[in-house]
N, C-alpha and C. Protein backbone atom coordinates (compact mmCIF):
# COMPACT_ATOMS: atom_id res chain seq x y z
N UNK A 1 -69.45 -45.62 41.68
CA UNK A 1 -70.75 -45.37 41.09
C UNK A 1 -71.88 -45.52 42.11
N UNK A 2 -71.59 -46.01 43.46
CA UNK A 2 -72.61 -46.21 44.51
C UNK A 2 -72.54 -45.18 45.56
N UNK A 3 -73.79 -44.61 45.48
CA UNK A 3 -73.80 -43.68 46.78
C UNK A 3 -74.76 -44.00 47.25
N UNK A 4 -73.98 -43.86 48.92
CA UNK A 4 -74.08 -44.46 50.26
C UNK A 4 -74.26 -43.09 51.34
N UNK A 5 -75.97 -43.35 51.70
CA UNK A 5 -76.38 -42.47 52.74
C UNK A 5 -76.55 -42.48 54.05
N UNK A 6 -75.70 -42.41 54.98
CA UNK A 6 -76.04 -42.52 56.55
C UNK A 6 -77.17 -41.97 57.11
N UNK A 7 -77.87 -42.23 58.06
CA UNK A 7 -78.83 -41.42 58.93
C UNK A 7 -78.90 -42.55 60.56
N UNK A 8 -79.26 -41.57 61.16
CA UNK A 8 -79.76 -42.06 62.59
C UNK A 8 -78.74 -41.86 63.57
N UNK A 9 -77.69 -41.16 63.57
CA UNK A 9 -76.85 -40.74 64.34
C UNK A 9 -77.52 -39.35 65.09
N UNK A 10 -76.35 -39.22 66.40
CA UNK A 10 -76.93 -38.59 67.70
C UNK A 10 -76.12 -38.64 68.83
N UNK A 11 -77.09 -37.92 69.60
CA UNK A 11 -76.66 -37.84 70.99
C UNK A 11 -77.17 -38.93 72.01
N UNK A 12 -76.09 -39.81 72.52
CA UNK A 12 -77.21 -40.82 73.85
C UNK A 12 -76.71 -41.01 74.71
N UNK A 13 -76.91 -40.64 75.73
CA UNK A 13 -76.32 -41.32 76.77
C UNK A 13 -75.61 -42.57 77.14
N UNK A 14 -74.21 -43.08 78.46
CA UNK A 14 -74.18 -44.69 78.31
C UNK A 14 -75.20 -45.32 78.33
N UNK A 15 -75.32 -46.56 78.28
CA UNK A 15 -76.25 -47.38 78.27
C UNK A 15 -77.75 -47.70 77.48
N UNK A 16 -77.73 -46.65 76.60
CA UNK A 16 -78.61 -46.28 75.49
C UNK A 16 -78.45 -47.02 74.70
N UNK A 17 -79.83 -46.78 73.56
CA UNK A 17 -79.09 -47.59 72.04
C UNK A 17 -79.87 -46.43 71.03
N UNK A 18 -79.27 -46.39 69.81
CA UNK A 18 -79.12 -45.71 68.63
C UNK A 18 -79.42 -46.93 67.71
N UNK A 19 -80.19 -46.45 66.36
CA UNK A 19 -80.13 -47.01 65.12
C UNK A 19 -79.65 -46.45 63.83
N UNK A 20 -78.78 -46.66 63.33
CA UNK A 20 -78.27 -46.00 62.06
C UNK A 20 -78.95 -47.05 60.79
N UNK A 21 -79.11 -46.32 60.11
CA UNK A 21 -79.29 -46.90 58.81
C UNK A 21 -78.41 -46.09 57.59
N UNK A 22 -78.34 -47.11 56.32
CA UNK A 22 -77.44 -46.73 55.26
C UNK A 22 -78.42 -47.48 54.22
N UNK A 23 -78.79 -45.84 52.95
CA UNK A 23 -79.69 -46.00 52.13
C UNK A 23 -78.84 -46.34 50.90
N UNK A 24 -78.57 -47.07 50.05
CA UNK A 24 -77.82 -47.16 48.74
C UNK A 24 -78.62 -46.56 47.38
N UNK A 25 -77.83 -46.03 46.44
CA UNK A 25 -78.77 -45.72 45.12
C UNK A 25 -78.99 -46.72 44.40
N UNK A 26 -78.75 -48.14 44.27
CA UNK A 26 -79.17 -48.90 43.79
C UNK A 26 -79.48 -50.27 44.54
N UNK A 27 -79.79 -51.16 43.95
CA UNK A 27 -79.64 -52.85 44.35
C UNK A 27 -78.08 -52.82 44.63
N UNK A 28 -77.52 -53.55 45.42
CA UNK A 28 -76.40 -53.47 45.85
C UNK A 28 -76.49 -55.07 46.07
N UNK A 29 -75.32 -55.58 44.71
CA UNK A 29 -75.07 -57.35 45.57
C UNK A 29 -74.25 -57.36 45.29
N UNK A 30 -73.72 -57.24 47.16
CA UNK A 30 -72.03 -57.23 47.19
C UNK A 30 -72.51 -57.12 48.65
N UNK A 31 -71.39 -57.33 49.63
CA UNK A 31 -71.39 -57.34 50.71
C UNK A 31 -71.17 -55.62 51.09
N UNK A 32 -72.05 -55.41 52.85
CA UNK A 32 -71.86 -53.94 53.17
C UNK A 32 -71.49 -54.17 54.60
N UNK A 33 -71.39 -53.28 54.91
CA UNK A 33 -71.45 -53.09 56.68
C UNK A 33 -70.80 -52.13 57.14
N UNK A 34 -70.04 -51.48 58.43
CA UNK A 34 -69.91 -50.65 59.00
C UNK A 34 -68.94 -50.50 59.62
N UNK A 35 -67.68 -48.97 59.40
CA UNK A 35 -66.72 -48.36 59.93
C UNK A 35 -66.83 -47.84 60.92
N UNK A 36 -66.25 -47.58 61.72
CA UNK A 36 -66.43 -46.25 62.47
C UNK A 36 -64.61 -45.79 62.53
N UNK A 37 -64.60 -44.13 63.37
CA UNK A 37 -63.54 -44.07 63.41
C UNK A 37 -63.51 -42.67 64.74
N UNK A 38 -63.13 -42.79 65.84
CA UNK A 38 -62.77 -42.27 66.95
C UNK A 38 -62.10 -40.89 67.11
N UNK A 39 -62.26 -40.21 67.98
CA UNK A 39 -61.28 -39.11 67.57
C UNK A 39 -59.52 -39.62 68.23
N UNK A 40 -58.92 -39.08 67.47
CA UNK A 40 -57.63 -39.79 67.45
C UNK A 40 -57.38 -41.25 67.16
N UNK A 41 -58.44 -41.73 67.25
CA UNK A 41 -58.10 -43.33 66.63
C UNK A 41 -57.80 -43.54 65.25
N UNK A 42 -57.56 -44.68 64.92
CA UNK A 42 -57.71 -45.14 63.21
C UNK A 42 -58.43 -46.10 62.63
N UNK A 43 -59.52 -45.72 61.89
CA UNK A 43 -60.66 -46.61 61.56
C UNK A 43 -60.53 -48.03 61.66
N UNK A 44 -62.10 -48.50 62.75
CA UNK A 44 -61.73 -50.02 63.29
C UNK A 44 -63.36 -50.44 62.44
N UNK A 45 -62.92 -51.60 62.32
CA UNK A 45 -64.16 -52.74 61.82
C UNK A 45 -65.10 -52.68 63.13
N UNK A 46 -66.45 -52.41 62.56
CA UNK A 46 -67.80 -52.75 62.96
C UNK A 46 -68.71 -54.06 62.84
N UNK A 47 -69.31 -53.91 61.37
CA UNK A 47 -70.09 -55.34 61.59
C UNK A 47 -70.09 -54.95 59.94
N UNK A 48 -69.96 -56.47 59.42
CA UNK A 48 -70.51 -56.89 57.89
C UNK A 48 -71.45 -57.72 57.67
N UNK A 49 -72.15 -57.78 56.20
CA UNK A 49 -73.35 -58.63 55.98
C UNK A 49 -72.95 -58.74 54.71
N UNK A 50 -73.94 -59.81 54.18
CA UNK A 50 -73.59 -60.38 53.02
C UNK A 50 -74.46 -59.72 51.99
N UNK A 51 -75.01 -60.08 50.77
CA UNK A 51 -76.22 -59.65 50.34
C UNK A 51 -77.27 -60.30 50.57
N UNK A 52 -77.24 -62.26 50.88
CA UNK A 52 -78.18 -62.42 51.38
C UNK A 52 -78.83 -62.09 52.90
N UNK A 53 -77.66 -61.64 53.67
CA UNK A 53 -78.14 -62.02 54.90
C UNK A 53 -77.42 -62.26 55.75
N UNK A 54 -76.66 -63.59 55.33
CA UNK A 54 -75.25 -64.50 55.66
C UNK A 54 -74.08 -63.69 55.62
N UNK A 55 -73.10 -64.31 56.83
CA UNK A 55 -71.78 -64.09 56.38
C UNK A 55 -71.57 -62.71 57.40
N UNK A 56 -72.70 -62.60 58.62
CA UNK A 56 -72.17 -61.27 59.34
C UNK A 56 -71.00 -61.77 60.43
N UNK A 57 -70.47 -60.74 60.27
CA UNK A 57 -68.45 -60.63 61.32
C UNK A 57 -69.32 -59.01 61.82
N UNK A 58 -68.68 -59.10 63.51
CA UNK A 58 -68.64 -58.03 63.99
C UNK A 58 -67.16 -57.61 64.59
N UNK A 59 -66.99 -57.01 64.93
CA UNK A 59 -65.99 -56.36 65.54
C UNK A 59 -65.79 -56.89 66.83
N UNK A 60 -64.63 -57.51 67.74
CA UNK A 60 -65.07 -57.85 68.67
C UNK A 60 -65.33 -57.06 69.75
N UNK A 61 -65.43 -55.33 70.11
CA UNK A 61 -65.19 -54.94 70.66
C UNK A 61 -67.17 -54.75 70.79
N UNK A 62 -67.42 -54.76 69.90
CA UNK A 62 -69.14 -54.83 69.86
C UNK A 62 -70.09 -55.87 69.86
N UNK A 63 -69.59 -56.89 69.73
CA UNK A 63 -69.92 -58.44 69.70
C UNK A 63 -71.11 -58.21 70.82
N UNK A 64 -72.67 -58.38 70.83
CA UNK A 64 -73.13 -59.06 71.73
C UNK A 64 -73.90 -57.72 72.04
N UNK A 65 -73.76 -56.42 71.03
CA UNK A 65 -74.30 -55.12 72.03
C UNK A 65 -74.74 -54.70 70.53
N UNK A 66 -74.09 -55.00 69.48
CA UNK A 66 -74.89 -54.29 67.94
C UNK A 66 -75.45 -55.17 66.94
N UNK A 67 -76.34 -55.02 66.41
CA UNK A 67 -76.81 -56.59 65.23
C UNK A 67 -76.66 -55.26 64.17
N UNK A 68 -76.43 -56.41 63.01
CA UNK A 68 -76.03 -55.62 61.48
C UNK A 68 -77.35 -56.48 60.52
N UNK A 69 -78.48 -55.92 59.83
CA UNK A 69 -79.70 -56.30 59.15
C UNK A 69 -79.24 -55.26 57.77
N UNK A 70 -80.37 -56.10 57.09
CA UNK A 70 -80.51 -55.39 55.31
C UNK A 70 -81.61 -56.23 55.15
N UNK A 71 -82.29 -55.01 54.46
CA UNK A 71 -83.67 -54.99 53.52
C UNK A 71 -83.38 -54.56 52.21
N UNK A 72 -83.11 -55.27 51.45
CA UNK A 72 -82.65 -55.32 50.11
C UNK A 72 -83.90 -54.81 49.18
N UNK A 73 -85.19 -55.01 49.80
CA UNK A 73 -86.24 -54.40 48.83
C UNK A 73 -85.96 -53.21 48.68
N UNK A 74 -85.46 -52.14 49.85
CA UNK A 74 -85.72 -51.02 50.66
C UNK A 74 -84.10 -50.74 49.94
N UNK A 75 -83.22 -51.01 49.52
CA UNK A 75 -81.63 -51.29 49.49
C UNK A 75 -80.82 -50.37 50.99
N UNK A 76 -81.29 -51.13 51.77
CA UNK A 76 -80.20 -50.28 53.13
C UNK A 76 -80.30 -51.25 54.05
N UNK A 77 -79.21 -51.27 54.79
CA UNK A 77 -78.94 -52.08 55.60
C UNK A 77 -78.79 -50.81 57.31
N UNK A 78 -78.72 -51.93 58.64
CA UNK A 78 -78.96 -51.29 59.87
C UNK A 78 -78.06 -51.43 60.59
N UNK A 79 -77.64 -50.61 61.63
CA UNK A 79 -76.87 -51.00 62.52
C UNK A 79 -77.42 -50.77 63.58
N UNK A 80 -78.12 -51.81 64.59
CA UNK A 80 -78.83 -51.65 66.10
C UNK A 80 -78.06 -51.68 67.31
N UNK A 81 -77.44 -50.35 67.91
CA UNK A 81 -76.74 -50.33 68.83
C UNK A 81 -77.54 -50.13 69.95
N UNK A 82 -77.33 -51.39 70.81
CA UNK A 82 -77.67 -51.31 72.33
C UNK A 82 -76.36 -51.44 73.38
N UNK A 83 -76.88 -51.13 74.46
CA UNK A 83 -75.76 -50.81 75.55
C UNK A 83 -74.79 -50.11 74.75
N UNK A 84 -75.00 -48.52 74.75
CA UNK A 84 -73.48 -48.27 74.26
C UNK A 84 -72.94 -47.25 75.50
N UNK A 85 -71.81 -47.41 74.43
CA UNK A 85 -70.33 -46.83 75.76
C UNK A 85 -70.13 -45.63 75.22
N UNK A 86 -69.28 -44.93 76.26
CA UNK A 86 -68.66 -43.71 75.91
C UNK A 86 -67.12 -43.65 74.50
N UNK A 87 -66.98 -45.39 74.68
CA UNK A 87 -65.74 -45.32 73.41
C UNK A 87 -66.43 -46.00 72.11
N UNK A 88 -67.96 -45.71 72.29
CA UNK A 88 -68.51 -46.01 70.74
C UNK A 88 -68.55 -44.75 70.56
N UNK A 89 -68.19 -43.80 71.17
CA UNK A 89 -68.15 -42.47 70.25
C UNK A 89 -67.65 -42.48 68.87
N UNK A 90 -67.95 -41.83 67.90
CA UNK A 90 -67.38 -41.83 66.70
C UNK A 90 -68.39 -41.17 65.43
N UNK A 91 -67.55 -41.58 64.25
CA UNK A 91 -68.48 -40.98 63.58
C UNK A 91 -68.04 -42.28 62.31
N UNK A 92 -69.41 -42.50 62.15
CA UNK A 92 -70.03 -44.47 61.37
C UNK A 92 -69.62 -44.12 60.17
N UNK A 93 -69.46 -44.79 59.58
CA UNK A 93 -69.22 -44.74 58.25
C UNK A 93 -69.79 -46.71 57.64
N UNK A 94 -70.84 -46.12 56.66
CA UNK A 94 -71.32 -46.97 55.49
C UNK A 94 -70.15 -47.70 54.38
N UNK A 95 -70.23 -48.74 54.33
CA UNK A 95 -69.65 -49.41 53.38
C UNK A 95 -70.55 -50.47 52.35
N UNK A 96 -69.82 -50.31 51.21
CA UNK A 96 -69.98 -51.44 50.36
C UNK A 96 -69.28 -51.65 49.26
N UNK A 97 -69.19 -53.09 49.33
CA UNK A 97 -67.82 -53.44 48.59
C UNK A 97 -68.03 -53.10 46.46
N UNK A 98 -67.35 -52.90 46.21
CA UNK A 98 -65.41 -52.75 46.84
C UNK A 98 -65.18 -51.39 46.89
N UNK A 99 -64.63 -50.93 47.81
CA UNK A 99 -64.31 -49.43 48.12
C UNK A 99 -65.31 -48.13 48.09
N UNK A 100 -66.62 -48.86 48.31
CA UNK A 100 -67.32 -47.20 48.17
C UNK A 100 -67.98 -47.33 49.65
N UNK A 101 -68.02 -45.89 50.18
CA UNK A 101 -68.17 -45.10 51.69
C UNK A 101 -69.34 -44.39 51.24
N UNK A 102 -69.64 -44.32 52.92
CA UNK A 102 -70.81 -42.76 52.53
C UNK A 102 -70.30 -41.66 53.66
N UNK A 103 -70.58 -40.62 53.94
CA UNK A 103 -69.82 -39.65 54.35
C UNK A 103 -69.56 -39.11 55.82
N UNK A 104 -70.53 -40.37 56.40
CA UNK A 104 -70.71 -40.55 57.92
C UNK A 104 -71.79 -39.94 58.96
N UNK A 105 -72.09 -40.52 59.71
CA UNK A 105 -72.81 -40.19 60.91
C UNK A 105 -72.18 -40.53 62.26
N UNK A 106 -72.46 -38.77 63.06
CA UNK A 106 -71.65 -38.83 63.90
C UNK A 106 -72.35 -39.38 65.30
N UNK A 107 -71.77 -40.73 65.71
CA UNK A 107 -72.69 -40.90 67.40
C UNK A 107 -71.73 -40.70 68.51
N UNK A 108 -72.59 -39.51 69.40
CA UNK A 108 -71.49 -39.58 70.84
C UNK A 108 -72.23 -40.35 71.96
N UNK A 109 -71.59 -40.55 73.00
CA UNK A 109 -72.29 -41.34 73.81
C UNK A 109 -71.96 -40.50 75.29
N UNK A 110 -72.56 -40.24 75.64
CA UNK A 110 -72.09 -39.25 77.15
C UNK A 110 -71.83 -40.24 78.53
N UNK A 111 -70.98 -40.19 79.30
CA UNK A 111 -71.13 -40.92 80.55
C UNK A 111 -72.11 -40.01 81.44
């Protein structure tokens, strides 16, 4: 019953940063955060948040280069990618629990 809108995906160079955001159709209290999935890979964990706030897990492969925020007035939460790499290529995918996606945004990263 929740639909989940990506935006802010693109083209950036290494060492760049990108912001994605994910708009929800309602108040959402439940935890959200962020997929991605590679070409040829198989979808790896990004970063989660809670509804207050609390309770964010990142991925360790991003630890230290993406922060995961939500504005619950606004109902969407962020994903702030700095320093990125050529294997954050992918295309993001929105979550929120339990089992609903939104349909993705694609980020490449060029060396």
């Amino acid at each position: 019953q929740v639909q989940l809108v990506e935006s802010g995906g693109g083209l950036v160079q290494a060492g760049g940063s990108l912001r994605l955001s994910c708009a929800a159709s309602g108040r959402i209290v439940s935890d959200m955060g962020w997929f991605r999935r590679a070409p040829g890979k198989e979808r790896e964990f990004v970063a989660l948040i809670g509804w207050s706030g609390g309770g964010i897990r990142y991925g360790d492969s991003v630890k230290g280069r993406f922060t995961i925020s939500r504005d619950n007035a606004k109902n969407t939460i962020t994903l702030q990618m700095n320093s990125l790499k050529p294997e954050d290529t992918a295309i993001y995918y929105c979550y929120a629990s339990l089992n609903n996606w939104g349909r993705g945004t694609q980020v490449t990263v060029s060396s």
